[in-house]
PDB file of N, CA and C in Angstrom:
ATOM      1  N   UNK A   1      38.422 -33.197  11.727  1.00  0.00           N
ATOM      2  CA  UNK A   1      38.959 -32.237  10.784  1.00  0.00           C
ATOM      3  C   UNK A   1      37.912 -31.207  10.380  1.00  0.00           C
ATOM      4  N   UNK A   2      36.477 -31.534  10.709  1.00  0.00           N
ATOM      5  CA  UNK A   2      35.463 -30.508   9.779  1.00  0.00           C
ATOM      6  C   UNK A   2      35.414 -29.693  11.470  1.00  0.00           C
ATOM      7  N   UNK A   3      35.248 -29.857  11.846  1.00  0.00           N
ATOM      8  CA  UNK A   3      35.160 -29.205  13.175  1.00  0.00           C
ATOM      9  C   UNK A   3      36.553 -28.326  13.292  1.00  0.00           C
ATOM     10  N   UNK A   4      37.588 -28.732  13.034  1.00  0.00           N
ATOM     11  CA  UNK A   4      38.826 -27.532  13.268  1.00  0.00           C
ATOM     12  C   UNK A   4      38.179 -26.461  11.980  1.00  0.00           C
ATOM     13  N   UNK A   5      37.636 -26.835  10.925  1.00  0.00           N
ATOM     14  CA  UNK A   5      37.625 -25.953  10.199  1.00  0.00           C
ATOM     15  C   UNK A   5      36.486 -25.134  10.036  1.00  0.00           C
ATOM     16  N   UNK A   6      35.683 -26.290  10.702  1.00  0.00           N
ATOM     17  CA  UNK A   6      34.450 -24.618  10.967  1.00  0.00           C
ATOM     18  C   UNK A   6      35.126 -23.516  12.376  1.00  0.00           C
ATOM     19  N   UNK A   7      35.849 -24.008  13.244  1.00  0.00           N
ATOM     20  CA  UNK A   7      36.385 -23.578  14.057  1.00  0.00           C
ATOM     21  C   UNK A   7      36.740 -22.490  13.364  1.00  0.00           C
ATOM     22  N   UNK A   8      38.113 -22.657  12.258  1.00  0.00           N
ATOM     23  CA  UNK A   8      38.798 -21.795  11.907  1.00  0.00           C
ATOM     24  C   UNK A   8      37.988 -20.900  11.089  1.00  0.00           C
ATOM     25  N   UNK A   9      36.796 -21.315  10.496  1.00  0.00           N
ATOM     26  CA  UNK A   9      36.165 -20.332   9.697  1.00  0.00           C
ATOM     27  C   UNK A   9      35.305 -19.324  10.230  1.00  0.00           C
ATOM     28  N   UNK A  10      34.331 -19.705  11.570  1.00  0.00           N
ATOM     29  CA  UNK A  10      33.850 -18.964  12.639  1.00  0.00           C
ATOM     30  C   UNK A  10      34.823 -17.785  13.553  1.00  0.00           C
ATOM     31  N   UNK A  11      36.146 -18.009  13.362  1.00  0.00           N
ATOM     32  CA  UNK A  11      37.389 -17.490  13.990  1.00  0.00           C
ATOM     33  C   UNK A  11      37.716 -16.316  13.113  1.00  0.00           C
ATOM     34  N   UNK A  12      37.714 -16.324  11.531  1.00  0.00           N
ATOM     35  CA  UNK A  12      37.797 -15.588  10.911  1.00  0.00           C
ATOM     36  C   UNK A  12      36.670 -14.521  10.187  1.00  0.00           C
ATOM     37  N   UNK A  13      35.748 -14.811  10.494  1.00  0.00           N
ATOM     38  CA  UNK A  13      34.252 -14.919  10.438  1.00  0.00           C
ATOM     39  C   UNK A  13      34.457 -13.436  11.356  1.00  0.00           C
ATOM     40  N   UNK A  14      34.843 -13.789  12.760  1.00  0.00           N
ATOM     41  CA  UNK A  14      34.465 -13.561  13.751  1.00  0.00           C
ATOM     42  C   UNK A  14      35.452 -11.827  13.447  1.00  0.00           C
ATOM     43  N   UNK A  15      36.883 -12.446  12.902  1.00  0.00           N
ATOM     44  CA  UNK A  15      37.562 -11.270  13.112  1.00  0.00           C
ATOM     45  C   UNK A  15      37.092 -10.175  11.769  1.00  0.00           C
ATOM     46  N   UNK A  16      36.791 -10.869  10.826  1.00  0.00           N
ATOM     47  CA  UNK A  16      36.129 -10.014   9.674  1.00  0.00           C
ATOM     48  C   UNK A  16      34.937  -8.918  10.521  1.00  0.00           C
ATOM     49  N   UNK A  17      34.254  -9.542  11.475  1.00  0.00           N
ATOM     50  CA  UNK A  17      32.863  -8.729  11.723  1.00  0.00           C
ATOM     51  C   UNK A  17      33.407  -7.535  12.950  1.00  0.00           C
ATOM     52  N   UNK A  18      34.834  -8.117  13.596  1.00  0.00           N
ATOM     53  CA  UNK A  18      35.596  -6.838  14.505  1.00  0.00           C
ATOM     54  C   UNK A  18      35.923  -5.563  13.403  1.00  0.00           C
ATOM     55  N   UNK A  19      36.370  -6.103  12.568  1.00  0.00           N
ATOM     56  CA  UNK A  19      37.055  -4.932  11.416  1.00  0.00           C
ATOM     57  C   UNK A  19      36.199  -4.405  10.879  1.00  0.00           C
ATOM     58  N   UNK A  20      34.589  -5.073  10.615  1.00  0.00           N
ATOM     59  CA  UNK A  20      33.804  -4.038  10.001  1.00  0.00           C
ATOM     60  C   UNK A  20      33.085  -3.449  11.187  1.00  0.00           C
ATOM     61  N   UNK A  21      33.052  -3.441  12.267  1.00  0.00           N
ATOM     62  CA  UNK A  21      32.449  -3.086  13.500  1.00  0.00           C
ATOM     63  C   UNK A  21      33.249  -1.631  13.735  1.00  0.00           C
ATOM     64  N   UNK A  22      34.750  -1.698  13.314  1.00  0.00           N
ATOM     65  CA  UNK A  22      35.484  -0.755  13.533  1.00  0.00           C
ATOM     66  C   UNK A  22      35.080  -0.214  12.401  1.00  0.00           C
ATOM     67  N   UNK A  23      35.631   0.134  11.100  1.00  0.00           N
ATOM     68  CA  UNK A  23      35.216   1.001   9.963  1.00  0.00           C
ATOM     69  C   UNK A  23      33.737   1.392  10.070  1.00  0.00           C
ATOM     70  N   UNK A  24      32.784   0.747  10.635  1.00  0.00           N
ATOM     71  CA  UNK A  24      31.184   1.279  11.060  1.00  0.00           C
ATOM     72  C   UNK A  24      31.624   3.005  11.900  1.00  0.00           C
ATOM     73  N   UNK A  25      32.058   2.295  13.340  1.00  0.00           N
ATOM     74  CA  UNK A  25      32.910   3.405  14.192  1.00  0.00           C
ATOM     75  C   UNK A  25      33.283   4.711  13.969  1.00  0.00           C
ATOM     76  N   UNK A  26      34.615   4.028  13.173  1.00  0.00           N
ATOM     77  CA  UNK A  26      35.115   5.352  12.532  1.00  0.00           C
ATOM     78  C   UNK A  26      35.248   5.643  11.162  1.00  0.00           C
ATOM     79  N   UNK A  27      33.784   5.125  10.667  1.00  0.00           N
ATOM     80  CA  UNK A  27      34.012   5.863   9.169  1.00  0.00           C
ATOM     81  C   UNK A  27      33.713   7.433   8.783  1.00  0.00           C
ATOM     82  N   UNK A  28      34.212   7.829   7.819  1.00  0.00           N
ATOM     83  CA  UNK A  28      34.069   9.470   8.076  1.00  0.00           C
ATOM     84  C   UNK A  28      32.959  10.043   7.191  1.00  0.00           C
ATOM     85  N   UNK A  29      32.730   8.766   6.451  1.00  0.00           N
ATOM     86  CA  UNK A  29      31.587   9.451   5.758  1.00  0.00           C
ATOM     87  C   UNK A  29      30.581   8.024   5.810  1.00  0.00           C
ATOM     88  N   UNK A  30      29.111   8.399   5.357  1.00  0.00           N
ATOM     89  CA  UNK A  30      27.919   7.811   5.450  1.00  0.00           C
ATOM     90  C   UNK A  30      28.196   6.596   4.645  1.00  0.00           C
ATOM     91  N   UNK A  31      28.625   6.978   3.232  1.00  0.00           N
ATOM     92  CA  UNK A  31      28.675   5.625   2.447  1.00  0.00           C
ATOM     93  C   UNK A  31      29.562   4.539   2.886  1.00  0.00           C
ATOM     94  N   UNK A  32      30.840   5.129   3.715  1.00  0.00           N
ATOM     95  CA  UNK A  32      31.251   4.067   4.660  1.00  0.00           C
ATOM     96  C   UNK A  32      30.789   3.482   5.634  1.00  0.00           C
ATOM     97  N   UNK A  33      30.131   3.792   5.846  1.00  0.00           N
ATOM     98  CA  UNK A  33      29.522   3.126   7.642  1.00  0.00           C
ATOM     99  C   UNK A  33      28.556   2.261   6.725  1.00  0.00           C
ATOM    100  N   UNK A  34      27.619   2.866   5.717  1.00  0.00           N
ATOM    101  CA  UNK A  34      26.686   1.879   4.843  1.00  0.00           C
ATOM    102  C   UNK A  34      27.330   0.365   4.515  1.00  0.00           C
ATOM    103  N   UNK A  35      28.695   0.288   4.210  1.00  0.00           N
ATOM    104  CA  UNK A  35      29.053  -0.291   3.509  1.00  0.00           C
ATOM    105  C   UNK A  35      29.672  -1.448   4.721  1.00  0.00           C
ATOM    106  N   UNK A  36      30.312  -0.673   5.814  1.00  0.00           N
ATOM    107  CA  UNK A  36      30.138  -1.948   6.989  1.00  0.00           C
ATOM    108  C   UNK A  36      28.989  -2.169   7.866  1.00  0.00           C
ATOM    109  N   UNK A  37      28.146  -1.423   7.612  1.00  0.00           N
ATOM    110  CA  UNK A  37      26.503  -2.311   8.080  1.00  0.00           C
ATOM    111  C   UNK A  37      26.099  -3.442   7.217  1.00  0.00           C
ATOM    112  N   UNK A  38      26.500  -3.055   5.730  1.00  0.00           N
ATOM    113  CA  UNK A  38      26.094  -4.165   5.072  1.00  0.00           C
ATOM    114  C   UNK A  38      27.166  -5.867   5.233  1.00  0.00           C
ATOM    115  N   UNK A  39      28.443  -5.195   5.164  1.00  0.00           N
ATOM    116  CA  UNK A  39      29.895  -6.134   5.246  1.00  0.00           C
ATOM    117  C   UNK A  39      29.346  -6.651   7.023  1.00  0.00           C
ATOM    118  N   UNK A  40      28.753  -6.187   7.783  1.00  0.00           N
ATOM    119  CA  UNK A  40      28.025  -6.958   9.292  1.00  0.00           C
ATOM    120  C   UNK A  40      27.249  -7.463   9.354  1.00  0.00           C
ATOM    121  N   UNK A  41      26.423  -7.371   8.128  1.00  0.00           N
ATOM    122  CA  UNK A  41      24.984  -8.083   8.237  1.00  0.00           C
ATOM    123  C   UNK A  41      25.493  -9.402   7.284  1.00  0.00           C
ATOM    124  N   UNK A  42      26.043  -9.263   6.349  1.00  0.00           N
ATOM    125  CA  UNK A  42      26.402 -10.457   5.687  1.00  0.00           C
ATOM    126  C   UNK A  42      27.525 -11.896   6.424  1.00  0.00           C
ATOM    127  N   UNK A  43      28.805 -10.968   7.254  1.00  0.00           N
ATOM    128  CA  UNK A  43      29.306 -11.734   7.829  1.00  0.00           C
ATOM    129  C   UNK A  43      28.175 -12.373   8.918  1.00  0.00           C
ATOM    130  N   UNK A  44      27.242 -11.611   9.639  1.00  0.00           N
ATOM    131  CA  UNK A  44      26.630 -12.594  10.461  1.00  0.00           C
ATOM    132  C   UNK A  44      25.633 -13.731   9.766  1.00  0.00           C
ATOM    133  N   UNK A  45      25.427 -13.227   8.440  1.00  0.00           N
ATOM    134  CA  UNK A  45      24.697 -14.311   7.967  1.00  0.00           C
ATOM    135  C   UNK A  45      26.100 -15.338   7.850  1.00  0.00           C
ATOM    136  N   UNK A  46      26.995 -15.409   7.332  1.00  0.00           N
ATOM    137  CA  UNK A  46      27.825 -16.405   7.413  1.00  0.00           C
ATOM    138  C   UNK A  46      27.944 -16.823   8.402  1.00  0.00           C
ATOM    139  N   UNK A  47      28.405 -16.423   9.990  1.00  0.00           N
ATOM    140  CA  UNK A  47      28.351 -17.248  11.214  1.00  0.00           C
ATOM    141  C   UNK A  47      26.935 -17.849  11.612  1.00  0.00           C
ATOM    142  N   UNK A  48      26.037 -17.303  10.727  1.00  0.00           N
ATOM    143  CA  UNK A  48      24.789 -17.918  11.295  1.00  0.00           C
ATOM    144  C   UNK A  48      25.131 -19.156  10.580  1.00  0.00           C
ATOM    145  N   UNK A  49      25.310 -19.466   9.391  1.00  0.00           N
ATOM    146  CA  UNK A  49      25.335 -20.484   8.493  1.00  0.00           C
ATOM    147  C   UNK A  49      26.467 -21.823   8.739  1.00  0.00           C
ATOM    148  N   UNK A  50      27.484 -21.463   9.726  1.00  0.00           N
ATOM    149  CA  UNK A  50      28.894 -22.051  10.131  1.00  0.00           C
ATOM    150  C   UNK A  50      28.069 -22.798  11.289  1.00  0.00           C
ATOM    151  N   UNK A  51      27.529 -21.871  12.283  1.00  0.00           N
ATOM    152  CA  UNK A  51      27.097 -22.456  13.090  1.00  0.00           C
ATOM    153  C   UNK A  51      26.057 -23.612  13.192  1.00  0.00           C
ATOM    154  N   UNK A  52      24.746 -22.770  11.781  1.00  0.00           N
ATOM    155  CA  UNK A  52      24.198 -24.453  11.242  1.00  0.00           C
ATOM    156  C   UNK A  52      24.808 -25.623  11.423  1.00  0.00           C
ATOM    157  N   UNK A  53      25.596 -25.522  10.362  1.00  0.00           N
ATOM    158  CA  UNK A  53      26.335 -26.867   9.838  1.00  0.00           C
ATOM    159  C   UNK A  53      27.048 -27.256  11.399  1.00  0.00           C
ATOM    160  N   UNK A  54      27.715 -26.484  12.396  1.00  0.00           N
ATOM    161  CA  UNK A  54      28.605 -27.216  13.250  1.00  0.00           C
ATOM    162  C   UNK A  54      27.374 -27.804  14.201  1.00  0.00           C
ATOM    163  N   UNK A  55      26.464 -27.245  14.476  1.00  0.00           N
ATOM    164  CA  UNK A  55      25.506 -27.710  15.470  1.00  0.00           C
ATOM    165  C   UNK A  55      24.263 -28.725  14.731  1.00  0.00           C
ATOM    166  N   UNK A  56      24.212 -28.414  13.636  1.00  0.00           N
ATOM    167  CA  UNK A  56      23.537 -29.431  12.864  1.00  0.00           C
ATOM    168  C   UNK A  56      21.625 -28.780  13.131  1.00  0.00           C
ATOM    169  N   UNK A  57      21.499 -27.402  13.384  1.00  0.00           N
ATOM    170  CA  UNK A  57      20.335 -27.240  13.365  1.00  0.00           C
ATOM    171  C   UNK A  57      19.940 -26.482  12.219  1.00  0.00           C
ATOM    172  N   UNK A  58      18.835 -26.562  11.610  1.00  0.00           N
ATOM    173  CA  UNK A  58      18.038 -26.069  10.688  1.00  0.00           C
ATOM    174  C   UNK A  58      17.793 -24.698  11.074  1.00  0.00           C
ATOM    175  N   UNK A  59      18.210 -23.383  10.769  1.00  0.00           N
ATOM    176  CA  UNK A  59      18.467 -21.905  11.122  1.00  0.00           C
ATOM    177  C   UNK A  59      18.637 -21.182   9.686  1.00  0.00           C
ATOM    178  N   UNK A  60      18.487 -21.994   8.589  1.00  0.00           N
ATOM    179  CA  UNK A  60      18.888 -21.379   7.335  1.00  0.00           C
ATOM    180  C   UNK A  60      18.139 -20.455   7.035  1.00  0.00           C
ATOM    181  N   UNK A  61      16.777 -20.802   6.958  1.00  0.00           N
ATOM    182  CA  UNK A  61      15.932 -19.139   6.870  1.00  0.00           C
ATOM    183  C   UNK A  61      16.077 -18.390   7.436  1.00  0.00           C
ATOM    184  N   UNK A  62      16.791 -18.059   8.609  1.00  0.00           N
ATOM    185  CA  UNK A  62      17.171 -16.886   9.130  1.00  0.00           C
ATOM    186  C   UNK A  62      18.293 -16.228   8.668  1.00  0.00           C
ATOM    187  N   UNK A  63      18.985 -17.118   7.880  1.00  0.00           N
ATOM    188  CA  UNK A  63      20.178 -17.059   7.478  1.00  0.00           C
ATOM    189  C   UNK A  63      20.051 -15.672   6.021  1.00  0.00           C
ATOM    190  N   UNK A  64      19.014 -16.707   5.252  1.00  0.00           N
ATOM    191  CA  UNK A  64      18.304 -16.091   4.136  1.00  0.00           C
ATOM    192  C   UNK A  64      17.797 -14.545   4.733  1.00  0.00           C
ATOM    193  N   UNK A  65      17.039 -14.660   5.533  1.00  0.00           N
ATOM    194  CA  UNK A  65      16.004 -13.799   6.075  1.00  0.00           C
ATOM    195  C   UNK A  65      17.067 -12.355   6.527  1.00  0.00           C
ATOM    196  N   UNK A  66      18.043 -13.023   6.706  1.00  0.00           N
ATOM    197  CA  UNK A  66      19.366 -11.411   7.200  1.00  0.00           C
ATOM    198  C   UNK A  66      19.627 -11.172   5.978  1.00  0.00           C
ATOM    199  N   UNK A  67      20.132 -12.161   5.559  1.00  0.00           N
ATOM    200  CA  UNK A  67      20.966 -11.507   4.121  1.00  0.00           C
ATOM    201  C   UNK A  67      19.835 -10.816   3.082  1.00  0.00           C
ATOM    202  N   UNK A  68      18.984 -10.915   3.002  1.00  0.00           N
ATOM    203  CA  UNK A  68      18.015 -10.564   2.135  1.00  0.00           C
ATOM    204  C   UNK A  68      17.611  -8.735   2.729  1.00  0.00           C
ATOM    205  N   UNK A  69      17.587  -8.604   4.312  1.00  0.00           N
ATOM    206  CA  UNK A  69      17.278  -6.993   4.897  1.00  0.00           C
ATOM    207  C   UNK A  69      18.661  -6.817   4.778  1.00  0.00           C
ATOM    208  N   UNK A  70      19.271  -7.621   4.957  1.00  0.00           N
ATOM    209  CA  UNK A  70      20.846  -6.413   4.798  1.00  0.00           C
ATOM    210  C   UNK A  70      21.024  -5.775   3.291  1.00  0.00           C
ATOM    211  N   UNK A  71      20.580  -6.657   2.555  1.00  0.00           N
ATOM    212  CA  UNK A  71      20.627  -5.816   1.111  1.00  0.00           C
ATOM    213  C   UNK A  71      19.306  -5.369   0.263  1.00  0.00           C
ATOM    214  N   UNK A  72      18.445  -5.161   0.913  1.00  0.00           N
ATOM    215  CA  UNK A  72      17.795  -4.561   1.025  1.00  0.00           C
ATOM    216  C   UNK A  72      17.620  -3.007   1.234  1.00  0.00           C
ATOM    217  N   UNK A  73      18.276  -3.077   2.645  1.00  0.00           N
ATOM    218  CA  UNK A  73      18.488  -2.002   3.526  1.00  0.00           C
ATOM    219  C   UNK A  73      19.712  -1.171   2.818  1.00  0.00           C
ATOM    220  N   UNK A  74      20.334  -2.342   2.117  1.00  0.00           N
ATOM    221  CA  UNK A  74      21.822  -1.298   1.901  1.00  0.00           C
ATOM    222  C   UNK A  74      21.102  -0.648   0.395  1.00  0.00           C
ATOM    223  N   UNK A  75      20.252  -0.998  -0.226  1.00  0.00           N
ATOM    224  CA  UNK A  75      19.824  -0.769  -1.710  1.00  0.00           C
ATOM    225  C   UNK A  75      18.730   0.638  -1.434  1.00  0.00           C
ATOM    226  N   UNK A  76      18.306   0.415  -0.061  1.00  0.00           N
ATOM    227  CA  UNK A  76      17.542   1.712   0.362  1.00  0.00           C
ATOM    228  C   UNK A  76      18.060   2.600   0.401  1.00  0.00           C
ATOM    229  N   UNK A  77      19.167   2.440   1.066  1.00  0.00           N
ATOM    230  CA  UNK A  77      19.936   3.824   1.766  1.00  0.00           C
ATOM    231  C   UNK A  77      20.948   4.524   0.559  1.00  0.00           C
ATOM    232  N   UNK A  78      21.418   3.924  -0.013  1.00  0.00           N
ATOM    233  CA  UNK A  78      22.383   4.117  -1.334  1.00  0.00           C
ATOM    234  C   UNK A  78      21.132   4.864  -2.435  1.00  0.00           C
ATOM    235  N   UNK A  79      19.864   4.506  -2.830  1.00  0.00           N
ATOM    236  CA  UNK A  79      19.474   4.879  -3.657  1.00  0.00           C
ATOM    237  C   UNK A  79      18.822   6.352  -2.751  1.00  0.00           C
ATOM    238  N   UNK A  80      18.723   6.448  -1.410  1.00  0.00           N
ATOM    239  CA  UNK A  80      18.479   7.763  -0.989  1.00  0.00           C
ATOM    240  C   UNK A  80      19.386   8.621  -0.784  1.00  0.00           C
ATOM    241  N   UNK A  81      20.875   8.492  -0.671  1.00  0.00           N
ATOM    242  CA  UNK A  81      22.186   9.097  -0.790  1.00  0.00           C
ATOM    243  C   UNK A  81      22.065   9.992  -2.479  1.00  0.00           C
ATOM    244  N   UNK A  82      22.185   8.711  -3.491  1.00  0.00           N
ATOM    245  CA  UNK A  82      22.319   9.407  -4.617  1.00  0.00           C
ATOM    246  C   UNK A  82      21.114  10.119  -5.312  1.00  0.00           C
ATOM    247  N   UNK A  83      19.687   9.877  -4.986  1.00  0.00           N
ATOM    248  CA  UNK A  83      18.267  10.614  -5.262  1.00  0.00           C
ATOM    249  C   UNK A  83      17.864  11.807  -4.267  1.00  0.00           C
ATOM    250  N   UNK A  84      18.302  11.508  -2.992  1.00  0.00           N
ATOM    251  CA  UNK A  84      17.457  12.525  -2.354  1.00  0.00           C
ATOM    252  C   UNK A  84      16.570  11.942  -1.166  1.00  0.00           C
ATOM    253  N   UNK A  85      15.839  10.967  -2.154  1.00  0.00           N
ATOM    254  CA  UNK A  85      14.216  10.692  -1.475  1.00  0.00           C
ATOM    255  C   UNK A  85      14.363   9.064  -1.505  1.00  0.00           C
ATOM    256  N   UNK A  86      13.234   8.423  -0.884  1.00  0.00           N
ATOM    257  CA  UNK A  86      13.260   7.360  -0.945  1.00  0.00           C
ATOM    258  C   UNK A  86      12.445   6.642  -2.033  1.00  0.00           C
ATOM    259  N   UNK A  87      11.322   7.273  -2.805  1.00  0.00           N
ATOM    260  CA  UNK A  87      10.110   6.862  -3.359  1.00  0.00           C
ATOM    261  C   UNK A  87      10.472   7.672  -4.495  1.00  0.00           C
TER     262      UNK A  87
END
């Protein structure tokens, strides 16, 4: 039963990161595409984290280690949209 459901959660996982792959694509403005780079970097930290648990390997700091540049990165780019500058 935990296995159908990481199944099913990697499955949805999977289709969440098609839909922000698309709005990346064709978003029409910057703060959109920002906003599915960030919605891509987080879902892959979740399949990184699904996949932990189904394979049973220790990968969590990497897990950490994405999610932490994805918002990072998204806190960069947003505060240079609305300032100008980066510094």
């Amino acid at each position: 039963m935990v296995d159908f459901t990481l199944n099913v959660a990697l499955t949805m996982l999977g289709l969440s990161l098609f839909i922000a792959f698309i709005r990346f694509v064709k978003g029409p403005s910057l703060p959109d595409r920002l906003l599915a780079v960030d919605t891509v970097t987080l879902t892959l930290a979740g399949m990184f984290a699904v996949l932990a648990i189904k394979s049973s390997f220790e990968f969590f700091i990497a897990v950490l280690i994405l999610a932490l540049v994805g918002i990072i990165s998204s806190v960069t780019v947003a505060k240079y949209l609305v300032k100008g500058k980066l510094l």
